[in-house]
Protein backbone atom coordinates (compact mmCIF):
# COMPACT_ATOMS: atom_id res chain seq x y z
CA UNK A 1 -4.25 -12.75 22.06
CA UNK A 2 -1.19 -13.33 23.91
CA UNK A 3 0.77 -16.59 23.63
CA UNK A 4 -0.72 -17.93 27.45
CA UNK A 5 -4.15 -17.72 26.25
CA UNK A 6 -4.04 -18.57 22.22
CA UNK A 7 -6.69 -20.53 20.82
CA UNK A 8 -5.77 -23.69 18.92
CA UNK A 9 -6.08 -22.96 15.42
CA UNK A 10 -8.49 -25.42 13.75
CA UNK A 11 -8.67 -25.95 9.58
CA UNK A 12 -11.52 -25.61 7.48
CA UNK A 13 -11.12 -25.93 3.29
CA UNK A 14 -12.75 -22.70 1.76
CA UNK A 15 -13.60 -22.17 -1.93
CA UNK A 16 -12.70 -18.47 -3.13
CA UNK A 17 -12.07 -16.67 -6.13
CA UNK A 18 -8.23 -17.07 -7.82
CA UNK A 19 -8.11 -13.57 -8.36
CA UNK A 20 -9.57 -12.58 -4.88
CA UNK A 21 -6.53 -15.32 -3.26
CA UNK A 22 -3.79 -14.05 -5.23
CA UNK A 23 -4.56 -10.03 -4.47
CA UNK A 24 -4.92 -11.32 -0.81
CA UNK A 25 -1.09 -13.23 -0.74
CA UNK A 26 0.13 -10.07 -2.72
CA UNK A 27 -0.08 -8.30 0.09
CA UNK A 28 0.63 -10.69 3.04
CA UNK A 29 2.48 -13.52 1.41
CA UNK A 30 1.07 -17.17 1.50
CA UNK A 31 1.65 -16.83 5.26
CA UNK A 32 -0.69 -14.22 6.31
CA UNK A 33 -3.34 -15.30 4.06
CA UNK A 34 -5.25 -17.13 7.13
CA UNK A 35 -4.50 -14.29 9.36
CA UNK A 36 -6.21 -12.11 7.48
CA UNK A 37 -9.33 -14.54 6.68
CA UNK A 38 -9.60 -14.89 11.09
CA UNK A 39 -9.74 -10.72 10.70
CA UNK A 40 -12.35 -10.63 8.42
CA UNK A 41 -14.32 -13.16 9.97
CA UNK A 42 -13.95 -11.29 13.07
CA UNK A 43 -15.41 -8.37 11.48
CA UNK A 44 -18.40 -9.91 10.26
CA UNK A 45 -19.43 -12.03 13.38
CA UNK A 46 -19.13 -8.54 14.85
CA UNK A 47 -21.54 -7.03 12.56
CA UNK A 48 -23.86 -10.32 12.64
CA UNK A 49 -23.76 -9.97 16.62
CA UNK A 50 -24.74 -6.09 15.97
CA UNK A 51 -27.31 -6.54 14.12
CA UNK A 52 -28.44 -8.81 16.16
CA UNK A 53 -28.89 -6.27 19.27
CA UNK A 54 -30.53 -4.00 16.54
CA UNK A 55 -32.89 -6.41 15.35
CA UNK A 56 -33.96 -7.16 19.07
CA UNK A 57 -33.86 -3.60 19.97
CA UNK A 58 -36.42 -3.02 17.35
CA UNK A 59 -38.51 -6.33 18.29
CA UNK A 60 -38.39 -5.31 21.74
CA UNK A 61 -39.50 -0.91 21.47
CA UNK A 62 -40.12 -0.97 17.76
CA UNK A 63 -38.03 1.63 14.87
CA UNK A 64 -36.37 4.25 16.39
CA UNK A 65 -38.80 7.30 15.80
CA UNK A 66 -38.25 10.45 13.03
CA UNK A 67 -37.37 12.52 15.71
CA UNK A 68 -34.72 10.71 17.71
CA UNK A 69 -33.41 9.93 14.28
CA UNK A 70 -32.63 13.60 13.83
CA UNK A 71 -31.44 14.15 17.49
CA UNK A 72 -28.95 11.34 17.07
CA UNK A 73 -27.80 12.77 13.97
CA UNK A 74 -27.65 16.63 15.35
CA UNK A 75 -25.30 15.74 18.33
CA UNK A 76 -23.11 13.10 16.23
C-alpha cells in the first residue's frame, strides 16, 4: 500500500506461544512483529477465500474427474 491509500491500523490483543514470539522478534525486532502477523494473516484469508472458490466449484460441477486430474498434472 502506498502512503495515500494506507489503511488505519486497528489493535487486537492475541495470545501466542513465548517461544513462537521471541523466534518471530529474532528476526524482525519488536517492531516488525505486527508486520509480519498482517502477512500471515494475509496469507491465510487468501487460502480461506481459495478454498472457498474450490469448495463452490465442487458444489456447483462436482470433484474434478480422474482424468482431468491427470491432464492437469501432464501439462503442469
Amino acid at each position: 500500500m502506498t502512503a495515500q491509500n494506507a489503511e488505519r491500523a486497528g489493535k487486537r490483543s492475541v495470545s501466542m506461544a513465548q517461544s513462537l514470539i521471541r523466534e518471530v522478534e529474532e528476526r524482525t525486532g519488536k517492531s516488525g512483529f505486527s508486520s509480519v502477523v498482517a502477512e500471515a494473516l494475509e496469507e491465510w484469508l487468501a487460502t480461506q477465500k481459495l478454498r472457498e472458490v474450490v469448495a463452490a466449484d465442487q458444489e456447483a460441477f462436482g470433484p474434478v474427474s480422474p482424468e482431468a486430474r491427470r491432464q492437469a498434472e501432464q501439462e503442469w
